[in-house]
Protein backbone atom coordinates (compact mmCIF):
# COMPACT_ATOMS: atom_id res chain seq x y z
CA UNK A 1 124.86 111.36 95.73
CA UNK A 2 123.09 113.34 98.13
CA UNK A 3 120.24 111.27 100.95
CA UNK A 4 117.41 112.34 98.92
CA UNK A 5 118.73 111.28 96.05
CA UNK A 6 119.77 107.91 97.20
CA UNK A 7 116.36 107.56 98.70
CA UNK A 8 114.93 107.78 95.43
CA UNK A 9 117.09 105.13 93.68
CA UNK A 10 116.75 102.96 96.53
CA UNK A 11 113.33 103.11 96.40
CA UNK A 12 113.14 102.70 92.48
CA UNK A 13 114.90 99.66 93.00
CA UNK A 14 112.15 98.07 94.88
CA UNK A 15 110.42 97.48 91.90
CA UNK A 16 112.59 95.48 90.44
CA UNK A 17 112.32 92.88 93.03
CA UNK A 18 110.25 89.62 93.05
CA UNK A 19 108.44 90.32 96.84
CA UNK A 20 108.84 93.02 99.15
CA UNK A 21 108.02 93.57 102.84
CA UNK A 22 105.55 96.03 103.18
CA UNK A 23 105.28 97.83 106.81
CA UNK A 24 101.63 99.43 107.32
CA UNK A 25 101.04 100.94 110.79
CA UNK A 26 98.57 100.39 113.89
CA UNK A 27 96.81 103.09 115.09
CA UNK A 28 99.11 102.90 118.46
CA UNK A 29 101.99 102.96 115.97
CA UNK A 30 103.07 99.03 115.78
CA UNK A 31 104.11 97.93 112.81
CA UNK A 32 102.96 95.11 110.70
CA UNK A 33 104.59 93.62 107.76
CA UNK A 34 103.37 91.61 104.78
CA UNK A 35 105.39 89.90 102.09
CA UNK A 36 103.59 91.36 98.80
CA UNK A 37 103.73 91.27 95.01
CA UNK A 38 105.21 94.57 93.93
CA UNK A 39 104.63 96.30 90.56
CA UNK A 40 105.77 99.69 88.93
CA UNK A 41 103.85 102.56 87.26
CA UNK A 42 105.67 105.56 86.34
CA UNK A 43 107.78 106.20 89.82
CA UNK A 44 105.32 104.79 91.29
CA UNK A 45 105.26 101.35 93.09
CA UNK A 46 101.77 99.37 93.14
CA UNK A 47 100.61 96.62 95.69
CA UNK A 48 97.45 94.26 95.27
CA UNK A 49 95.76 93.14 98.06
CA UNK A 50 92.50 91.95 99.12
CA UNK A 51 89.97 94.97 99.67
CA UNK A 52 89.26 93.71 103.20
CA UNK A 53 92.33 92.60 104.15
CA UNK A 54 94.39 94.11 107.74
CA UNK A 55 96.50 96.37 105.88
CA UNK A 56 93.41 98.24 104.01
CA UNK A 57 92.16 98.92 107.40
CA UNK A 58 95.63 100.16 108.64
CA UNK A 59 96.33 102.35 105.59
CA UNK A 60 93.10 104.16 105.90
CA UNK A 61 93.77 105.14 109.07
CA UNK A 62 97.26 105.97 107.60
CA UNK A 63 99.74 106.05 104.56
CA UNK A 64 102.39 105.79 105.97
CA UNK A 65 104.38 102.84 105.29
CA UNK A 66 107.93 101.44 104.97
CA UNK A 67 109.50 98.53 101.67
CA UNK A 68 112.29 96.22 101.96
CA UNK A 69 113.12 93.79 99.84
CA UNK A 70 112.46 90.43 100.93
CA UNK A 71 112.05 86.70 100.17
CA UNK A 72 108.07 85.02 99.10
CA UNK A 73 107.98 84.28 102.82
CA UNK A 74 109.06 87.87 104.35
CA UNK A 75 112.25 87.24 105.72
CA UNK A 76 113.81 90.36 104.49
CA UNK A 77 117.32 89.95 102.56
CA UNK A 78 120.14 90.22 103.97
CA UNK A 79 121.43 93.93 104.14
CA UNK A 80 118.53 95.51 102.27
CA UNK A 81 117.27 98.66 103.14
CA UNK A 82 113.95 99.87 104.59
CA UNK A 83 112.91 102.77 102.50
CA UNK A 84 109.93 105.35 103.80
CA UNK A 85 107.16 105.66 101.63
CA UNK A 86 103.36 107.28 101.57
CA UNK A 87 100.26 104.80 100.40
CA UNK A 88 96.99 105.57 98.58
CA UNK A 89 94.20 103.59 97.98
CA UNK A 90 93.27 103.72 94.66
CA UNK A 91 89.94 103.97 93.16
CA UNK A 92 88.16 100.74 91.70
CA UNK A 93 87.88 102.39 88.48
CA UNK A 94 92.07 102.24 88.83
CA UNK A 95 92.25 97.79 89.44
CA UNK A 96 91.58 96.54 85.99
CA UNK A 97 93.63 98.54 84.45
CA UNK A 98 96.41 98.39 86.66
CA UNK A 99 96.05 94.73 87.32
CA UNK A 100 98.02 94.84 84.01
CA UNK A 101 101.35 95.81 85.60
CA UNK A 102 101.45 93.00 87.50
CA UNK A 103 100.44 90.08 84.76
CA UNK A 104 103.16 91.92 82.96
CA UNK A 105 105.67 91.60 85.81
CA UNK A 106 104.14 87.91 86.87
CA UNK A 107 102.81 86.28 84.02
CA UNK A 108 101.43 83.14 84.42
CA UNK A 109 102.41 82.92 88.47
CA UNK A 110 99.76 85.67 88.35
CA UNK A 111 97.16 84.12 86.72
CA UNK A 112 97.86 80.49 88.10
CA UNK A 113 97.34 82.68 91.84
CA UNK A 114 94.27 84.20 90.61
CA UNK A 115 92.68 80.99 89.09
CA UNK A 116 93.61 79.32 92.61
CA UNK A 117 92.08 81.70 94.89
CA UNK A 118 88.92 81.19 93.04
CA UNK A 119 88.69 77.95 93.29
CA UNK A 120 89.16 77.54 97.47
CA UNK A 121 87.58 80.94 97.49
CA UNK A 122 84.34 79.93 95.46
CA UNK A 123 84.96 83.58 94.01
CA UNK A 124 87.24 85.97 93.09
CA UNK A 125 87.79 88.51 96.22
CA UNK A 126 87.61 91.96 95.55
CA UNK A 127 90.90 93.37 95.09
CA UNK A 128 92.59 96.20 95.30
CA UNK A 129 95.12 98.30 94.03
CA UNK A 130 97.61 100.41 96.31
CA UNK A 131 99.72 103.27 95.14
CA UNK A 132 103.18 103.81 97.19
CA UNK A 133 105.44 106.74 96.63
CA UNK A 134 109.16 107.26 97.90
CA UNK A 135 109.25 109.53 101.29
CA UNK A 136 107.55 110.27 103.94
């Protein structure tokens, strides 16, 4: 199996998992991870996250980002691999229907999150829907 190759199974894998660790980067280049719900469409993997939250900022400034598979509080697991990959924010017309991957994936943990963040929320935050492909 040749690196690319590899790359590209390792990184399909990710979207089999329950939570990954997703790296975004500082504009001085530090790195900050984030335990997140991850979803597939097509070879595609999809994030959702809060429209205003730290890692919008950091992946408008850039795409970059790295995935490892990790446990619902981000300690990554044990011997799994970081794997490169290149972010894009997705338009709002993109959410609802892609909001559907992960109800699929999460069923009722998904909605029982949703219904829960409205209530201490008040509202239902904006959210939005990142699309993460394998290299760099």
């Amino acid at each position: 199996m040749t690196d690319q190759s590899a790359d590209n199974t390792r990184f399909a894998a990710l979207g089999d998992e329950s939570f990954v660790l997703l790296t975004t980067f500082r504009k001085t280049g530090v790195p900050v991870s984030t335990p997140v719900w991850v979803a597939r469409d097509g070879d595609a993997l999809l994030v959702i996250t809060p429209s205003e939250s730290g890692k919008v900022k950091r992946l408008r400034n850039s795409g970059r980002v790295q995935l490892q598979a990790c446990g619902r509080r981000g300690t990554a697991k044990a011997g799994a691999p970081v794997v490169d990959g290149v972010a894009e924010i997705l338009p709002d017309s993109e959410t609802a229907r892609l909001r559907a991957n992960f109800r699929g994936k999460y069923g009722f943990e998904f909605s029982i999150v949703n219904f829960i963040e409205r209530l201490v929320a008040r509202q239902q935050k904006p959210r939005l829907i990142v699309r993460i492909t394998g290299g760099v």
